[in-house]
C-alpha atoms as a PDB file:
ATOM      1  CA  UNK A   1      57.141  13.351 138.985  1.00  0.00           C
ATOM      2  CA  UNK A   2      55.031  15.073 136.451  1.00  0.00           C
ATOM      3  CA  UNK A   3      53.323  11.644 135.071  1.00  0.00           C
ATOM      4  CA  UNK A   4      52.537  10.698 138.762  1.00  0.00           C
ATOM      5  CA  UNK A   5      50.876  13.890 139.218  1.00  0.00           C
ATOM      6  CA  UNK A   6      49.322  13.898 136.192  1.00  0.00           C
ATOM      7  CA  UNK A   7      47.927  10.190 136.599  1.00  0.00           C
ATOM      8  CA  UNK A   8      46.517  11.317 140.602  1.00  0.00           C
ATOM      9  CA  UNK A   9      44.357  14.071 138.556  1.00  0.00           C
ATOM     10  CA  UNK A  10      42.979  11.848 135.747  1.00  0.00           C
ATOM     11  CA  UNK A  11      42.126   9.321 138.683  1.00  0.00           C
ATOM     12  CA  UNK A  12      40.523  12.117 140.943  1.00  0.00           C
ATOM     13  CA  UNK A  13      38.701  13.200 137.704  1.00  0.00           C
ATOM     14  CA  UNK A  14      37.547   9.980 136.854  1.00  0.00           C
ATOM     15  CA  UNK A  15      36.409   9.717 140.788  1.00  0.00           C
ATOM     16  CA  UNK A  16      34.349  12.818 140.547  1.00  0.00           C
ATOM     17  CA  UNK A  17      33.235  11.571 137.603  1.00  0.00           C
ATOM     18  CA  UNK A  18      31.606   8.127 138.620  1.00  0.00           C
ATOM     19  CA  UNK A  19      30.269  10.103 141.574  1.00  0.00           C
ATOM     20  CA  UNK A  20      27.887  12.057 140.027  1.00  0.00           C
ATOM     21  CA  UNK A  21      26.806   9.585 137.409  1.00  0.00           C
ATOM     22  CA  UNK A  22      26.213   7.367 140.803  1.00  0.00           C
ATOM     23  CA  UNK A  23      23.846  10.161 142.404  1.00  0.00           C
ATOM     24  CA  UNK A  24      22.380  10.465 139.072  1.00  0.00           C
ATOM     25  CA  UNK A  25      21.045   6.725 138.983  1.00  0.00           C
ATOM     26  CA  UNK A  26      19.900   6.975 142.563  1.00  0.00           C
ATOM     27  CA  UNK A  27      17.358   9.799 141.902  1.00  0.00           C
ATOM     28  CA  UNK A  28      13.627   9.241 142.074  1.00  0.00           C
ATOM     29  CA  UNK A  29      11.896   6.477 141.799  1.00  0.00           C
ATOM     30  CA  UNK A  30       9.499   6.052 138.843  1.00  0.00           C
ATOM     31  CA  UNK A  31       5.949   6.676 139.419  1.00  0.00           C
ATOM     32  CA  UNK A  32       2.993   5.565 137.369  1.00  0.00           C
ATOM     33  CA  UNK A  33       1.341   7.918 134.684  1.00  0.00           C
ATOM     34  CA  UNK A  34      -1.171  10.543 135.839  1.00  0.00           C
ATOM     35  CA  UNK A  35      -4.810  10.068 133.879  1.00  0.00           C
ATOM     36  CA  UNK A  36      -3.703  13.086 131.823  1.00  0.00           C
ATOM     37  CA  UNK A  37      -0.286  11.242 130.892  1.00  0.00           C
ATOM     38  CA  UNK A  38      -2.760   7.725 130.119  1.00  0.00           C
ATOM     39  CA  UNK A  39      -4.920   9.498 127.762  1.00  0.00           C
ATOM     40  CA  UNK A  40      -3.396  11.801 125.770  1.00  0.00           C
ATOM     41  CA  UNK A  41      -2.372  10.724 122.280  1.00  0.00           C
ATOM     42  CA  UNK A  42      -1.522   6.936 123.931  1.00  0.00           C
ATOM     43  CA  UNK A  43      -4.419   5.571 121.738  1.00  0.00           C
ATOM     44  CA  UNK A  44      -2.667   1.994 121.965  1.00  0.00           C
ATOM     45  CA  UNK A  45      -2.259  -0.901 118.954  1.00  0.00           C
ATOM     46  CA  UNK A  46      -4.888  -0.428 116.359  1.00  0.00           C
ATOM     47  CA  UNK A  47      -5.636  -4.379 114.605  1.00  0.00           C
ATOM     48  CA  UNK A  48      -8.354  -4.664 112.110  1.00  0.00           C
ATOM     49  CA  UNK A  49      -6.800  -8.327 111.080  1.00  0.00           C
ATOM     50  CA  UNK A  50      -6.191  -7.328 107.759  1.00  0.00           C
ATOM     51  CA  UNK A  51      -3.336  -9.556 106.807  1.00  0.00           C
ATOM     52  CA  UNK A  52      -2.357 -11.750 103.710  1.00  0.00           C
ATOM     53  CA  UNK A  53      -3.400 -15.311 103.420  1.00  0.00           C
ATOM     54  CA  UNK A  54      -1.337 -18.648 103.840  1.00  0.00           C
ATOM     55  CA  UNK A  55      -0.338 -18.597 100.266  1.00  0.00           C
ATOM     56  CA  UNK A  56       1.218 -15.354  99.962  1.00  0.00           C
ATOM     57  CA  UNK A  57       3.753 -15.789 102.793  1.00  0.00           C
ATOM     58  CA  UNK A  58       4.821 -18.764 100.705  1.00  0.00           C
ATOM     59  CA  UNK A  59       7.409 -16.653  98.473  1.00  0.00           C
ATOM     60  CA  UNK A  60       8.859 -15.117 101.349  1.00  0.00           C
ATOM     61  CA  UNK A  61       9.594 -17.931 103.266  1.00  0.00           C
ATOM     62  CA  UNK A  62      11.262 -20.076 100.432  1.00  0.00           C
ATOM     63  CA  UNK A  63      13.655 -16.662 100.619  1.00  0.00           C
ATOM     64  CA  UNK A  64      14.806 -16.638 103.779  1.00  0.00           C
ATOM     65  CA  UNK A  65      15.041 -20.167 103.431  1.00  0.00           C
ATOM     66  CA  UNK A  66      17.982 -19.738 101.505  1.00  0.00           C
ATOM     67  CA  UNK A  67      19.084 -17.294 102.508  1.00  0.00           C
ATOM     68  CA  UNK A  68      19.192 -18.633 105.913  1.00  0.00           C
ATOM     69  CA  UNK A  69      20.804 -22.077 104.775  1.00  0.00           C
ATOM     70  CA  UNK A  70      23.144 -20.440 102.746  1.00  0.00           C
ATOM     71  CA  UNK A  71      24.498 -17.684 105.153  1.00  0.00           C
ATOM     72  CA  UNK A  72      24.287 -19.472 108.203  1.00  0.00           C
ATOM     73  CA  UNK A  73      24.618 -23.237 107.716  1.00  0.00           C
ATOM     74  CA  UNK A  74      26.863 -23.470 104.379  1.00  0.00           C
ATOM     75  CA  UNK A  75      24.320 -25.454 102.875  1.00  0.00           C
ATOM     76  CA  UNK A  76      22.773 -24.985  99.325  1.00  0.00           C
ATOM     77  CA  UNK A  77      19.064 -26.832 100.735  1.00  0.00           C
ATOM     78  CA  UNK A  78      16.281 -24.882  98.816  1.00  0.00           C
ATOM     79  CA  UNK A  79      12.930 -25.237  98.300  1.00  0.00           C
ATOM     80  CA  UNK A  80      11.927 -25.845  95.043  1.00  0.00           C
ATOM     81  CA  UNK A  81       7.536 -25.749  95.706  1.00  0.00           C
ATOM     82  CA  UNK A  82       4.467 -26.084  98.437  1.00  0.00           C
ATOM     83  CA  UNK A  83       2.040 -28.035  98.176  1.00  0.00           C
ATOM     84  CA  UNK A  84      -1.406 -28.883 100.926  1.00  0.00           C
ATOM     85  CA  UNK A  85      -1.532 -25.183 102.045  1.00  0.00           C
ATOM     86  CA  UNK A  86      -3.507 -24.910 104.742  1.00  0.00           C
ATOM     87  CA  UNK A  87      -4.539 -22.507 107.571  1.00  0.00           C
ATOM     88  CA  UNK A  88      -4.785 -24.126 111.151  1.00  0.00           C
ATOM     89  CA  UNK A  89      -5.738 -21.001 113.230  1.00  0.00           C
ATOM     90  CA  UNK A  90      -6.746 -17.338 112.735  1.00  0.00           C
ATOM     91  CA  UNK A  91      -6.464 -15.142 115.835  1.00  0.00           C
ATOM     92  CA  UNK A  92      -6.564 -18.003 118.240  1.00  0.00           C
ATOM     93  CA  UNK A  93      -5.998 -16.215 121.200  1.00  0.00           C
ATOM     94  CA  UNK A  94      -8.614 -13.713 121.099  1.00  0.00           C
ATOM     95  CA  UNK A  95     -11.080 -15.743 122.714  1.00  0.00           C
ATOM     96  CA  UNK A  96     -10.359 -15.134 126.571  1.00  0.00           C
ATOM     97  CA  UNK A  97     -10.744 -11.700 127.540  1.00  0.00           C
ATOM     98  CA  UNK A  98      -7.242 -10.832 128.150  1.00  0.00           C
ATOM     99  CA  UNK A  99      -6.392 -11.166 125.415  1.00  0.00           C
ATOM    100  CA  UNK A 100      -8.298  -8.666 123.423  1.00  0.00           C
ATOM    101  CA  UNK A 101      -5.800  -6.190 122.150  1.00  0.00           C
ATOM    102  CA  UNK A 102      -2.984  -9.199 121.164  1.00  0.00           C
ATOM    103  CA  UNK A 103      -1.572  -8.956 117.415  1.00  0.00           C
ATOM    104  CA  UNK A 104      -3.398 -10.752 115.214  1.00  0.00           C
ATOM    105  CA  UNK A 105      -2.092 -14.149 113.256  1.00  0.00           C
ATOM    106  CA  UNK A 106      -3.018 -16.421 111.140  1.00  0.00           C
ATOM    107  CA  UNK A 107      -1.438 -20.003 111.944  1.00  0.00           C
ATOM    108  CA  UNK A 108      -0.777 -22.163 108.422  1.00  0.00           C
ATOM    109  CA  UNK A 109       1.313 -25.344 107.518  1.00  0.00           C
ATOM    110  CA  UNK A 110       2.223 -26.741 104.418  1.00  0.00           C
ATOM    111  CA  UNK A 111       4.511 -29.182 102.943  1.00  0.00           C
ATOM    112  CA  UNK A 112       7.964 -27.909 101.208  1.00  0.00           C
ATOM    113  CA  UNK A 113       9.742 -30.130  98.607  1.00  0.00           C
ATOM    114  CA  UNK A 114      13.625 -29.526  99.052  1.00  0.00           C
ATOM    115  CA  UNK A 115      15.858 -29.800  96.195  1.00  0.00           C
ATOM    116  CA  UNK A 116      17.603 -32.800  97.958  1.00  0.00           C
ATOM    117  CA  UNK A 117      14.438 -34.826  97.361  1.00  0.00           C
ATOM    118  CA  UNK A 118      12.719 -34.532 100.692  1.00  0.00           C
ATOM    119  CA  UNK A 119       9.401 -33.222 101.818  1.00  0.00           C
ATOM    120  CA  UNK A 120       9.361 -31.345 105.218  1.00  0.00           C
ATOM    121  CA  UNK A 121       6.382 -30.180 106.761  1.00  0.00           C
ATOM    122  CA  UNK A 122       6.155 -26.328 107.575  1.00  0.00           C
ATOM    123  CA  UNK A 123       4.680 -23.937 109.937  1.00  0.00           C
ATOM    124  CA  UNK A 124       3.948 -20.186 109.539  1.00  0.00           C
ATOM    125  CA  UNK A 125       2.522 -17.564 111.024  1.00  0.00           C
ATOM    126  CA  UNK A 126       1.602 -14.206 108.837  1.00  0.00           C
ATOM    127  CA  UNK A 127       1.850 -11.174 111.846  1.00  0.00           C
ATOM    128  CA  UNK A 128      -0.334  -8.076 111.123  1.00  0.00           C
ATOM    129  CA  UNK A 129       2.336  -5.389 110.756  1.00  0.00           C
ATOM    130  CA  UNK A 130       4.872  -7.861 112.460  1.00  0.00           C
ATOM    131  CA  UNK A 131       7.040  -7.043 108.995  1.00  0.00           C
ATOM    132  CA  UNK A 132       9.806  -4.587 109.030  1.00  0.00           C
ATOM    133  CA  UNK A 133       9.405  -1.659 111.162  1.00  0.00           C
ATOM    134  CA  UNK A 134       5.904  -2.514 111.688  1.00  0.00           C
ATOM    135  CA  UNK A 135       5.086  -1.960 108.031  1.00  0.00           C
ATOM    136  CA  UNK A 136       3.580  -4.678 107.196  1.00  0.00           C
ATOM    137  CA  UNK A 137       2.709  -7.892 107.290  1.00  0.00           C
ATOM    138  CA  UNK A 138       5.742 -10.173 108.706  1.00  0.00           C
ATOM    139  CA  UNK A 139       5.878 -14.146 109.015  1.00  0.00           C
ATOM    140  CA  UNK A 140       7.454 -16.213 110.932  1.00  0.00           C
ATOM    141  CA  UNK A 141       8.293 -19.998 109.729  1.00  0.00           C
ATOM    142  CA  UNK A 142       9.964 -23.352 110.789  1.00  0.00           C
ATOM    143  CA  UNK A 143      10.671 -26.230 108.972  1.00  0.00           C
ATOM    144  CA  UNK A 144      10.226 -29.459 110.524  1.00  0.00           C
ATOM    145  CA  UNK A 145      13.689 -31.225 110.979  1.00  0.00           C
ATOM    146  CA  UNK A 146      15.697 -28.287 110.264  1.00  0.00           C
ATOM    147  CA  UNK A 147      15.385 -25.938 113.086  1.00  0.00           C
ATOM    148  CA  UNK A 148      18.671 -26.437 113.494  1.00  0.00           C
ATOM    149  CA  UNK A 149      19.294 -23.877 116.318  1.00  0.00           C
ATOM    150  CA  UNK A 150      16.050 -24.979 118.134  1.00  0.00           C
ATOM    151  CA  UNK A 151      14.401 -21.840 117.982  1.00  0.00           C
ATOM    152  CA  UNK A 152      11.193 -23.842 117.733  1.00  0.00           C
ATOM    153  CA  UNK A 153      12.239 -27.294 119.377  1.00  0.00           C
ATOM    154  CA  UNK A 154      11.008 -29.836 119.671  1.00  0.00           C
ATOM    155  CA  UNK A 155       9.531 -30.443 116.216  1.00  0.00           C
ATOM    156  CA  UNK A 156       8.658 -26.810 115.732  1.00  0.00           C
ATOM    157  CA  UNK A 157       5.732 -27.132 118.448  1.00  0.00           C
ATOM    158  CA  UNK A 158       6.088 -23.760 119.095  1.00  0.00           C
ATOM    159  CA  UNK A 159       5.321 -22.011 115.388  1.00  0.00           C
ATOM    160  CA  UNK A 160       2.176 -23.521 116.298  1.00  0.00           C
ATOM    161  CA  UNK A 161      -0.746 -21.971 117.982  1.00  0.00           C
END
């Protein structure tokens, strides 16, 4: 008898419980910022386009190359050098006026040689402070033929500008 009665008060408990959280999520509604909420010390994203240039993102992806074939796809594929470095786009997207405040990136493509013989073309992006926690520079990178969970598909088209 005691368990039953115990088990009715955890279950009135737990009741109560979900009733107020319920009341909770149906208080009011949001409402947009007042001009004094817009403008104080929300100064917004700050890009002066001071970022590295194609060949110094070159190290870092032949890294997480690796590391990425290695740890995810049991495969000992590395890059062993780079070669027709070239940058395709800087800040392509600033020229319509919407968008004025987007990150700034510079596009580049190059050609890796693997250490199974093969040349694969790759394309980059170097993010102004897209690196960790905003810190720095980041990059983003696909290799042509290996984007083997499609992140990129089809034929890393969308690395590109």
């Amino acid at each position: 008898m005691r368990n039953i009665s115990a088990f009715f008060r955890k279950s009135a408990l737990g009741v109560a419980l979900g009733a107020v959280l319920g009341l909770l999520a149906l208080g009011d509604a949001a409402r947009a910022a007042n001009p004094l909420e817009m403008n104080f010390w929300l100064s917004g994203p700050r890009y002066d386009g001071q970022m590295g240039q194609c060949e110094q993102a070159l190290y870092a992806i032949s890294s997480q190359f690796a590391e990425k074939e290695s740890t995810y796809w049991n495969s000992r594929l590395e890059i062993t050098g780079f070669a027709d470095v070239r940058e395709v786009a800087f800040r392509p997207w600033e020229k319509p006026a919407s968008a004025y405040n987007s990150i700034p990136r510079r596009f580049c493509s190059a050609s890796a040689m693997l250490n199974d013989g093969h040349v694969r073309k790759v394309h980059y992006s170097i993010i102004e402070d897209g690196g960790f926690a905003g810190y720095n520079s980041g990059v983003e990178w696909c290799m042509v033929g290996l984007d083997r969970n499609w992140a990129y598909n089809p034929a890393c088209r969308s690395a590109k500008p």
